[in-house]
PDB file of N, CA and C in Angstrom:
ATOM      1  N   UNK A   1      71.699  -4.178 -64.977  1.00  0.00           N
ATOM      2  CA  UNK A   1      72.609  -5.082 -64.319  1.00  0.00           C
ATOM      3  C   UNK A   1      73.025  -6.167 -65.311  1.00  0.00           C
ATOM      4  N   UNK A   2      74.636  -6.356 -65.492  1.00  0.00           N
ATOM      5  CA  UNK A   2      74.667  -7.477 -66.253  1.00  0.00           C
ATOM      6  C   UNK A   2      74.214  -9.161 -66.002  1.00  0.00           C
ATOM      7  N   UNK A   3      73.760  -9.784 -66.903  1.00  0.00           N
ATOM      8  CA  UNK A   3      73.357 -10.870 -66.831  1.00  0.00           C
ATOM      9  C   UNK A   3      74.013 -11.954 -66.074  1.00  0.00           C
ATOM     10  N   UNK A   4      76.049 -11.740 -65.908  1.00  0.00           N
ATOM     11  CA  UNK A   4      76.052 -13.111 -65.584  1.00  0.00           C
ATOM     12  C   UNK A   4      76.875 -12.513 -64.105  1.00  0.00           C
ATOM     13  N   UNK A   5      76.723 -11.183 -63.594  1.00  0.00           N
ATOM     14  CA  UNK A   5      77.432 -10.618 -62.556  1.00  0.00           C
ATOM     15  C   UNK A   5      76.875 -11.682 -61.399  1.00  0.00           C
ATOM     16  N   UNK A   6      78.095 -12.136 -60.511  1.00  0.00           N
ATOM     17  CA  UNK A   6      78.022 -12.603 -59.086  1.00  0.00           C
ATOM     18  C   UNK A   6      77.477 -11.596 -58.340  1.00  0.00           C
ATOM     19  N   UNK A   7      76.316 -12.034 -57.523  1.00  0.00           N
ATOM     20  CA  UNK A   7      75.894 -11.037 -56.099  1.00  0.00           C
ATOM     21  C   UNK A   7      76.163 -11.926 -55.418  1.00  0.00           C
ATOM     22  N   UNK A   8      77.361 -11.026 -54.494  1.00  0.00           N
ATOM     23  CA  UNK A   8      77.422 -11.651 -53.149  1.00  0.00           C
ATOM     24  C   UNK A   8      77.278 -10.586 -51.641  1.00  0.00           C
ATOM     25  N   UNK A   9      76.513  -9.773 -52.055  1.00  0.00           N
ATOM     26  CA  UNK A   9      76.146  -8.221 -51.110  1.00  0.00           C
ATOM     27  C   UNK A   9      75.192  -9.036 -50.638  1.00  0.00           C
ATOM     28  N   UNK A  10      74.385  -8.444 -49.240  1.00  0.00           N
ATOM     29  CA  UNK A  10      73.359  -8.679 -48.872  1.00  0.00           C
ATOM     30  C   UNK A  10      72.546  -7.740 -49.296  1.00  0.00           C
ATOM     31  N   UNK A  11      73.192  -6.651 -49.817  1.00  0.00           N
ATOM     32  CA  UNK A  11      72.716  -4.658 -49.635  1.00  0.00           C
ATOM     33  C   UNK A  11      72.183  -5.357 -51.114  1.00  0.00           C
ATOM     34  N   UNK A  12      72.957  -6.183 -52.127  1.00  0.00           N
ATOM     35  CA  UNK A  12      72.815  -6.438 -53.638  1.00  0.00           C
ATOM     36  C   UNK A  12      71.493  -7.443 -53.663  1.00  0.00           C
ATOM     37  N   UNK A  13      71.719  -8.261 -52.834  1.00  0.00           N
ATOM     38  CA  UNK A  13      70.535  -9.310 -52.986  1.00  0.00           C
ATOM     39  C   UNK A  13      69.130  -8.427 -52.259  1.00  0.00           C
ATOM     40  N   UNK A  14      69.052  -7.499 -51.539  1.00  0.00           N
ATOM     41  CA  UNK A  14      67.878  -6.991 -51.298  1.00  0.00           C
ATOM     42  C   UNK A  14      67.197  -5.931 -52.207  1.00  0.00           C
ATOM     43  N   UNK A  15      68.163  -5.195 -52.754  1.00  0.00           N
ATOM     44  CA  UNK A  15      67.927  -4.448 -53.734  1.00  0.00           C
ATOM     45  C   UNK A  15      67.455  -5.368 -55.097  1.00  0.00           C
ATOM     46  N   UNK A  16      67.957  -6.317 -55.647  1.00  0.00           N
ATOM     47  CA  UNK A  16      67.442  -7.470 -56.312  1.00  0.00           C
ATOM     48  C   UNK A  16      66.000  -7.840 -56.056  1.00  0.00           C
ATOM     49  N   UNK A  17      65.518  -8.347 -54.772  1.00  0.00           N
ATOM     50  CA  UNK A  17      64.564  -8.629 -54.552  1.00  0.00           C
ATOM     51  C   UNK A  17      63.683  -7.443 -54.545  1.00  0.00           C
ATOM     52  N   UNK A  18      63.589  -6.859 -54.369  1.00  0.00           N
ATOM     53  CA  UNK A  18      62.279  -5.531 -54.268  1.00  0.00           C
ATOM     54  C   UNK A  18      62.629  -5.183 -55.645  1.00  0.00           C
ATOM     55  N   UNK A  19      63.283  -5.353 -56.526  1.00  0.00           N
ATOM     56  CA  UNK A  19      63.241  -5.067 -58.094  1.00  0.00           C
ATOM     57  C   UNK A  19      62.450  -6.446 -58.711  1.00  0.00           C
ATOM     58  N   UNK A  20      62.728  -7.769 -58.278  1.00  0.00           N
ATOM     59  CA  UNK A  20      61.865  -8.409 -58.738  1.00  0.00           C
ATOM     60  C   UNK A  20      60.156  -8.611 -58.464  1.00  0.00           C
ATOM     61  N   UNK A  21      60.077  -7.671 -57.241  1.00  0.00           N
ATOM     62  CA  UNK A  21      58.749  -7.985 -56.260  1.00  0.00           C
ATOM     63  C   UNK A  21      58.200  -6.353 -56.599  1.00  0.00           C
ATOM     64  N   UNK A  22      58.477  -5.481 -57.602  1.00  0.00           N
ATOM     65  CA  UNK A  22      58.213  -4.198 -57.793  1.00  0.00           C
ATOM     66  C   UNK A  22      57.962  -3.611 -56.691  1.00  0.00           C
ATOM     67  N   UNK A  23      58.791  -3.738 -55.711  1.00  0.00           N
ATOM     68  CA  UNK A  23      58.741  -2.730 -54.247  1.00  0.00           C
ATOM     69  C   UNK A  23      59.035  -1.031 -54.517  1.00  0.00           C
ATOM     70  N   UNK A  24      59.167  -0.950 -56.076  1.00  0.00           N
ATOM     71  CA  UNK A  24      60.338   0.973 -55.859  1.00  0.00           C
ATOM     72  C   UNK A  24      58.810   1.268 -55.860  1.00  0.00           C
ATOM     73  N   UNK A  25      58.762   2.737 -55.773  1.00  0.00           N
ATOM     74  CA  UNK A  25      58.151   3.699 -56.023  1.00  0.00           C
ATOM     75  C   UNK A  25      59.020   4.612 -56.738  1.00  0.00           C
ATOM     76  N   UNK A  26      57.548   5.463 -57.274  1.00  0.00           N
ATOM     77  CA  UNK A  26      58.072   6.637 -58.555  1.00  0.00           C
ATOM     78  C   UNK A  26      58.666   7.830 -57.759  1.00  0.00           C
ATOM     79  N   UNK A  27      59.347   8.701 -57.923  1.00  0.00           N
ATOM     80  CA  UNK A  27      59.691   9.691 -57.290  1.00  0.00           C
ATOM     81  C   UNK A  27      59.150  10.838 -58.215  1.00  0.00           C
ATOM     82  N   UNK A  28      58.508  11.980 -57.300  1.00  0.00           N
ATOM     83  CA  UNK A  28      57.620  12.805 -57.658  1.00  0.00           C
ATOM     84  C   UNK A  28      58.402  13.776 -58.895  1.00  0.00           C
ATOM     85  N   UNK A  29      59.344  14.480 -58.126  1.00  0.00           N
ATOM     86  CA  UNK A  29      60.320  15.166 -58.894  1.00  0.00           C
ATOM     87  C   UNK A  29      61.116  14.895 -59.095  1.00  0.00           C
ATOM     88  N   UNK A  30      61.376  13.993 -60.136  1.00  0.00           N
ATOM     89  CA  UNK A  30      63.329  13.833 -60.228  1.00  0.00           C
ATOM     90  C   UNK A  30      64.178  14.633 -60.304  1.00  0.00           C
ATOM     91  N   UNK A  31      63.935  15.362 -61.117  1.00  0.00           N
ATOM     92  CA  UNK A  31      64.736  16.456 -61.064  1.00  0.00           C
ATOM     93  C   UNK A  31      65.216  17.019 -59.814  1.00  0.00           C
ATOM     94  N   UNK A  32      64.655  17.639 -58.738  1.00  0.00           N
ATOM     95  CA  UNK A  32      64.934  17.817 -57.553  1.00  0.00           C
ATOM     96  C   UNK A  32      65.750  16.373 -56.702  1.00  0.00           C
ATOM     97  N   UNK A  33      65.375  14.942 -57.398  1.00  0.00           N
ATOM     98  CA  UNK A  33      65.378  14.270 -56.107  1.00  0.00           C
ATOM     99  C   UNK A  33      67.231  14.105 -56.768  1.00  0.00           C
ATOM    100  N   UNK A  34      67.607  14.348 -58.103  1.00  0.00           N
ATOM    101  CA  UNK A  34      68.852  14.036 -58.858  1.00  0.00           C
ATOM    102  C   UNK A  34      69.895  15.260 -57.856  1.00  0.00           C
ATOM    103  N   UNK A  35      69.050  16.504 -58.054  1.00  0.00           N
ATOM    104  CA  UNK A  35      69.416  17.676 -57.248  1.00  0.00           C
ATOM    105  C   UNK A  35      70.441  16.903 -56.085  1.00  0.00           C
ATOM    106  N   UNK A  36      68.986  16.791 -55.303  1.00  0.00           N
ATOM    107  CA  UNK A  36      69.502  16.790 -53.991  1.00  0.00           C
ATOM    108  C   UNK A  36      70.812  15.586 -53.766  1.00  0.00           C
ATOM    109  N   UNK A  37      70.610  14.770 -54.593  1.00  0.00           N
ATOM    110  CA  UNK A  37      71.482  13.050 -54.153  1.00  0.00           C
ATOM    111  C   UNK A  37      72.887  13.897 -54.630  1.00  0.00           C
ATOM    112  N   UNK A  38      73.291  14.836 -56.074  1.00  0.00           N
ATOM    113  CA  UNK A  38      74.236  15.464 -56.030  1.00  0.00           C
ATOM    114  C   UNK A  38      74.508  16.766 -55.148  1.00  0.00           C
ATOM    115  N   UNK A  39      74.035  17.046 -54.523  1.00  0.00           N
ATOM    116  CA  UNK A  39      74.169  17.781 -53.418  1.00  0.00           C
ATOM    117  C   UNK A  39      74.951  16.889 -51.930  1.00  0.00           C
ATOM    118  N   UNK A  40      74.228  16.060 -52.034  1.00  0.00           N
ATOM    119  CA  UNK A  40      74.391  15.290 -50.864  1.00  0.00           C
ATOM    120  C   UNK A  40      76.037  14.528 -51.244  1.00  0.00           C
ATOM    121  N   UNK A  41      75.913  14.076 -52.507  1.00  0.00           N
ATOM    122  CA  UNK A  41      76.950  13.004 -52.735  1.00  0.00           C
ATOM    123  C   UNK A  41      78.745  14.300 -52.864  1.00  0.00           C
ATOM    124  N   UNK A  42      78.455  15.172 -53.502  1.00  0.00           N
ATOM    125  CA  UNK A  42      79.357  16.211 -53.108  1.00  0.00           C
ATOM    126  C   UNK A  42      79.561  16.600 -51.718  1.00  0.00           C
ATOM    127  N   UNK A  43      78.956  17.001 -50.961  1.00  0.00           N
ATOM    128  CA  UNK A  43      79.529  17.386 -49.844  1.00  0.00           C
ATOM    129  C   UNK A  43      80.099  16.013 -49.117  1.00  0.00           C
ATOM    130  N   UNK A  44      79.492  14.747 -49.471  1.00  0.00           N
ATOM    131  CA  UNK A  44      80.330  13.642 -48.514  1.00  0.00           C
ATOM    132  C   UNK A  44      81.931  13.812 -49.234  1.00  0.00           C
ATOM    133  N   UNK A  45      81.883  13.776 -50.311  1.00  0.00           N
ATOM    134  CA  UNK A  45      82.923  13.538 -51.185  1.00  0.00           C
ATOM    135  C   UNK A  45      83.880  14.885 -50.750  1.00  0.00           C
ATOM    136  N   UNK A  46      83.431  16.163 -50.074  1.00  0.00           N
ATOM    137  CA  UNK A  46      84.300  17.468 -50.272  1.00  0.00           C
ATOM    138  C   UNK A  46      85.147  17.114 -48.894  1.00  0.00           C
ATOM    139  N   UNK A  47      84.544  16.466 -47.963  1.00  0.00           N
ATOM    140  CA  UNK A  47      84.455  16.355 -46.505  1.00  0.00           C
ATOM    141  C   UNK A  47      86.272  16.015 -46.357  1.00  0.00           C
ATOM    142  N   UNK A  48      87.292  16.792 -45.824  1.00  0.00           N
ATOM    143  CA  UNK A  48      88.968  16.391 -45.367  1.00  0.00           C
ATOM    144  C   UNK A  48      88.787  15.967 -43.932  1.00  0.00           C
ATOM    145  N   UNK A  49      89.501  15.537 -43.716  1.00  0.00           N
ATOM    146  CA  UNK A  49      90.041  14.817 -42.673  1.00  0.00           C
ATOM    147  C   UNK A  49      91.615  14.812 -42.506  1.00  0.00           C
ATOM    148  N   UNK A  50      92.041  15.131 -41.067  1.00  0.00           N
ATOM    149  CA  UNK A  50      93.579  15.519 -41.283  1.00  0.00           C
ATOM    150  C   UNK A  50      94.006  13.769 -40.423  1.00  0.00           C
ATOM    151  N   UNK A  51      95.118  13.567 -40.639  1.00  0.00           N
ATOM    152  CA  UNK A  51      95.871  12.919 -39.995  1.00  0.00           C
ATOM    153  C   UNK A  51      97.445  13.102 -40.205  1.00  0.00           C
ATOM    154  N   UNK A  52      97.860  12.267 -38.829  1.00  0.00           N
ATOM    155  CA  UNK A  52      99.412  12.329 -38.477  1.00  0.00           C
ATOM    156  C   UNK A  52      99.836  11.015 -39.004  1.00  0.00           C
ATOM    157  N   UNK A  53     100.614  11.004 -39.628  1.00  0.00           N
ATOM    158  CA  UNK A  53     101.533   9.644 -40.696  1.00  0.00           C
ATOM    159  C   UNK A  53     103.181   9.846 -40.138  1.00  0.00           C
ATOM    160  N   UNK A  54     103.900   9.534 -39.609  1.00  0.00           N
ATOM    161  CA  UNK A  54     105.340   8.987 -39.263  1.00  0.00           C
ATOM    162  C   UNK A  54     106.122   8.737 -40.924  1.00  0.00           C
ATOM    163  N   UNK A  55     106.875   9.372 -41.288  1.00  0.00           N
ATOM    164  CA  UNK A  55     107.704   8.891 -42.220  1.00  0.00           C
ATOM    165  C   UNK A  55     109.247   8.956 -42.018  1.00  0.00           C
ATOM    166  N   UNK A  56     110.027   8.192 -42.490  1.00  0.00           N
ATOM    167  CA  UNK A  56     111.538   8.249 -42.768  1.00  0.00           C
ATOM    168  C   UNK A  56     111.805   9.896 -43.230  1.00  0.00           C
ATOM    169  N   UNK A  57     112.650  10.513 -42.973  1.00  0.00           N
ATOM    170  CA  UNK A  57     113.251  11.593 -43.452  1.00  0.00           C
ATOM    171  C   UNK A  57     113.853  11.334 -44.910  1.00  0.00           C
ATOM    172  N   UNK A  58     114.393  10.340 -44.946  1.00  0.00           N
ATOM    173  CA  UNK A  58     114.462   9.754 -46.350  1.00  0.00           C
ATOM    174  C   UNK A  58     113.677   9.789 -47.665  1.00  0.00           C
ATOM    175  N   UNK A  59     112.396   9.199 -47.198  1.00  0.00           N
ATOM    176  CA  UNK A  59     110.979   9.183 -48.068  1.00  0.00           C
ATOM    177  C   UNK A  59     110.698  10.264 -48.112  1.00  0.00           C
ATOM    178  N   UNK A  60     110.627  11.105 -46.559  1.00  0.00           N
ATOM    179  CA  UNK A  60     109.339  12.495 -46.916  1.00  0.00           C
ATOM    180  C   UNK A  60     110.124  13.685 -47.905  1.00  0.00           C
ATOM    181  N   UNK A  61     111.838  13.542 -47.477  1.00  0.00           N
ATOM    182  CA  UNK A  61     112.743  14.055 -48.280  1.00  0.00           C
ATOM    183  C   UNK A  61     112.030  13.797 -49.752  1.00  0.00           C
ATOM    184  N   UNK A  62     112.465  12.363 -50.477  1.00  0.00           N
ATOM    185  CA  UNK A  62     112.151  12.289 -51.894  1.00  0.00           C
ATOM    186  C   UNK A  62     110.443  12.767 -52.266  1.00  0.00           C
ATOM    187  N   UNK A  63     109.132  12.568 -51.079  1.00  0.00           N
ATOM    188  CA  UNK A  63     107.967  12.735 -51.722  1.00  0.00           C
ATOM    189  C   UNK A  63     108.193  14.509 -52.011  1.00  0.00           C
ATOM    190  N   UNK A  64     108.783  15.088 -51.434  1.00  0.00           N
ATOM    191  CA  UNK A  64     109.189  16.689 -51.712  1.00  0.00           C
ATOM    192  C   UNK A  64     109.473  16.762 -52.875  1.00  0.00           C
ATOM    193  N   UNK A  65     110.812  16.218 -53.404  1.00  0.00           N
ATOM    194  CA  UNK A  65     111.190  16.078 -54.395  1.00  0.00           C
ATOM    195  C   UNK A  65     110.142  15.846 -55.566  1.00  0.00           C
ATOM    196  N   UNK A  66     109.532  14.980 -55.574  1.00  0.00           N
ATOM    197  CA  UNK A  66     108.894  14.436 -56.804  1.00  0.00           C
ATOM    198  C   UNK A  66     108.027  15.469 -56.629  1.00  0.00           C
ATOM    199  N   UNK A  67     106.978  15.950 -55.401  1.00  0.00           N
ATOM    200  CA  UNK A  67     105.931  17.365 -55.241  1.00  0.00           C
ATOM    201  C   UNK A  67     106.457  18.315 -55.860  1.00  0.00           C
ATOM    202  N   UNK A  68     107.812  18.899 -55.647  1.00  0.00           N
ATOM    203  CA  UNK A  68     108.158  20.083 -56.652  1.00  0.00           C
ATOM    204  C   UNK A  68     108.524  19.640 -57.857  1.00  0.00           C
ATOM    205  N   UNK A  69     109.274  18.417 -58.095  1.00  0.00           N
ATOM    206  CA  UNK A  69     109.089  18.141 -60.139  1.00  0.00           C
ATOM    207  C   UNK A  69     107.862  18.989 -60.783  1.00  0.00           C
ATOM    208  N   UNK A  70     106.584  18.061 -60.102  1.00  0.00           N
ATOM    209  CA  UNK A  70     105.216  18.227 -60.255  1.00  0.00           C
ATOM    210  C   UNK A  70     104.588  19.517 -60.057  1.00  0.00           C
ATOM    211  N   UNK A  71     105.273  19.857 -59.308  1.00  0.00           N
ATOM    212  CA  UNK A  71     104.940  21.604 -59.102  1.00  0.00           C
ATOM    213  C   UNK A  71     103.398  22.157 -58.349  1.00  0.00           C
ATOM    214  N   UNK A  72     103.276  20.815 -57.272  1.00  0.00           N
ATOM    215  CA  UNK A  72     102.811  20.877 -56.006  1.00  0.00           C
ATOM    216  C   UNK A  72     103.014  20.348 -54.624  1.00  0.00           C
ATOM    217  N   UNK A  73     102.133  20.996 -53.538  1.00  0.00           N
ATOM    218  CA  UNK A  73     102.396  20.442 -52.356  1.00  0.00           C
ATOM    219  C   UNK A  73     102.416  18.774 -52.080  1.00  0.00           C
ATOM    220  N   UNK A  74     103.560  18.413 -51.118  1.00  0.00           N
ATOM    221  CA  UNK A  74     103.867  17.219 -51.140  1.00  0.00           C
ATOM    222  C   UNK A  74     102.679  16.813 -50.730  1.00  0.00           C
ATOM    223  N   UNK A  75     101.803  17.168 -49.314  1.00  0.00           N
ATOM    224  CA  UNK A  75     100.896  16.790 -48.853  1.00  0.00           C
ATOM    225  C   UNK A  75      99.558  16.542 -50.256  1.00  0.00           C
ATOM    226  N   UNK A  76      99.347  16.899 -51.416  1.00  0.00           N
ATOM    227  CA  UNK A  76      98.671  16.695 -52.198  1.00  0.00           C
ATOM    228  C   UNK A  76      99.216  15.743 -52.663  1.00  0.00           C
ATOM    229  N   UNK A  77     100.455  15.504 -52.975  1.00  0.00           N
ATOM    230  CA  UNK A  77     100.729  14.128 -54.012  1.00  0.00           C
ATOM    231  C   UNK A  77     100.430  12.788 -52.822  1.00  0.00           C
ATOM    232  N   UNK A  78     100.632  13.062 -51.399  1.00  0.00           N
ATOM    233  CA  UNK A  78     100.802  11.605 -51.124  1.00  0.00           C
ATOM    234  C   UNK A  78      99.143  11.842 -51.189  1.00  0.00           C
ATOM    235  N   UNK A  79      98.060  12.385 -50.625  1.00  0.00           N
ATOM    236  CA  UNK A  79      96.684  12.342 -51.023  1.00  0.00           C
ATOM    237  C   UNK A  79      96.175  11.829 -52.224  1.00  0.00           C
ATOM    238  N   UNK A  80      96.869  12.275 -53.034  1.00  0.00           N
ATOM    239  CA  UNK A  80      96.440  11.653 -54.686  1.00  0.00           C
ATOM    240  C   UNK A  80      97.270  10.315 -54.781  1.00  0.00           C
ATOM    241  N   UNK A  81      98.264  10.235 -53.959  1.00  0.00           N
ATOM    242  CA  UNK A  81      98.311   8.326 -54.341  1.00  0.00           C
ATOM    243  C   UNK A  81      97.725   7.886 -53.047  1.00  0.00           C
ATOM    244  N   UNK A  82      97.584   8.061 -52.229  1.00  0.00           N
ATOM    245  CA  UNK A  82      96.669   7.045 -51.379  1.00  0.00           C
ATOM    246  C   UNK A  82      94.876   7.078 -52.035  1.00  0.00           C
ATOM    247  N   UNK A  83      94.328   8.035 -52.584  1.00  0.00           N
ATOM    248  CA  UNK A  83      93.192   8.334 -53.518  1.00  0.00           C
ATOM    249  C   UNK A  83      93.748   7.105 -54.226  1.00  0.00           C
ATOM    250  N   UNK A  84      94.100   7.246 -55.168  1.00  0.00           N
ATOM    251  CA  UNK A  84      94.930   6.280 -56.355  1.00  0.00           C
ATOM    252  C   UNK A  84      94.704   5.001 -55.716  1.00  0.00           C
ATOM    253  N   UNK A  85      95.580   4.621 -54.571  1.00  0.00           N
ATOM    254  CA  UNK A  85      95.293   2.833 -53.674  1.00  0.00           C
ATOM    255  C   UNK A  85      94.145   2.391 -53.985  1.00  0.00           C
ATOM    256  N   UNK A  86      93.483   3.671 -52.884  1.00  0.00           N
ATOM    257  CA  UNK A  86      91.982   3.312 -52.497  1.00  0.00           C
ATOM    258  C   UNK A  86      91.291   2.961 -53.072  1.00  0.00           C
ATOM    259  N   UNK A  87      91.220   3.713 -54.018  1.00  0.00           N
ATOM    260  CA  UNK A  87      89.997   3.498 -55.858  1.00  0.00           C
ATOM    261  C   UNK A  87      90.350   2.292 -56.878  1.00  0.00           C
ATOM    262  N   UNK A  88      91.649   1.879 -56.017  1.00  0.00           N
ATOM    263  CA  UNK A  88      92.245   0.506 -57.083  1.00  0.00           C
ATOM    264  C   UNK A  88      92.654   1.336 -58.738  1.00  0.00           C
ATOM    265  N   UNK A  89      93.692   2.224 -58.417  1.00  0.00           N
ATOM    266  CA  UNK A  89      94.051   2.926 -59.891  1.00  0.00           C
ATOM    267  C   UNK A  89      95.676   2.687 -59.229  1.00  0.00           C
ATOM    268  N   UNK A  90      95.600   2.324 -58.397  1.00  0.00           N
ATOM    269  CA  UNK A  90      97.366   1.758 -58.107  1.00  0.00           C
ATOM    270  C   UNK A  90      97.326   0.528 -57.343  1.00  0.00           C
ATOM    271  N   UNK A  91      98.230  -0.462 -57.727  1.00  0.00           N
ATOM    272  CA  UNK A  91      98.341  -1.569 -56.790  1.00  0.00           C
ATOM    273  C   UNK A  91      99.685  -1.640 -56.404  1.00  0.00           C
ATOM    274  N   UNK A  92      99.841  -1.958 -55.351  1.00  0.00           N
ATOM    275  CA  UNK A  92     101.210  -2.636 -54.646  1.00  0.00           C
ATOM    276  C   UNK A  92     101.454  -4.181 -55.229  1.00  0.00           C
ATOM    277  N   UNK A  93     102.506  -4.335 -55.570  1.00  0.00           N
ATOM    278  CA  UNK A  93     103.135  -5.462 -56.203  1.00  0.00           C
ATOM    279  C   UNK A  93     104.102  -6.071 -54.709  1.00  0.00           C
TER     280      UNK A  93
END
């Protein structure tokens, strides 16, 4: 953890404290326990979810457009920029 990082988590300040109060324990197998957390952390991550979005005929017209430039489904490009928002790799100005 860097030295001069702000905690302002509660999840951060408890995890803090049981690192200063040596609360962890060793885990038997890491190997297995690395296993399983990428096991686990993939399937949250694989998990779709559909929804209904309203657009202008205008917009959904051009997101087509730019999907075939790109030479995929529109429904993937607006996924990869709302991905993009979310993760803070695009901002709205």
């Amino acid at each position: 953890m860097a030295k001069n990082k702000i905690i302002d988590d509660a999840e951060d300040l408890e995890m803090l404290k049981s690192y200063k109060n040596s609360d962890f324990t060793e885990v038997e197998d890491m190997q297995a326990a690395i296993s399983q957390m990428k096991n686990s952390a993939s399937a949250y991550m694989s998990k779709k979810s559909r929804i209904n979005i309203r657009l202008s005929d205008t917009d959904l017209l051009k997101i087509k457009r730019k999907a075939a430039e790109d030479g995929m489904p529109y429904q993937t490009l607006i996924a990869g920029i709302l991905h993009k928002y979310v993760t803070g790799q695009v901002v709205i100005r």
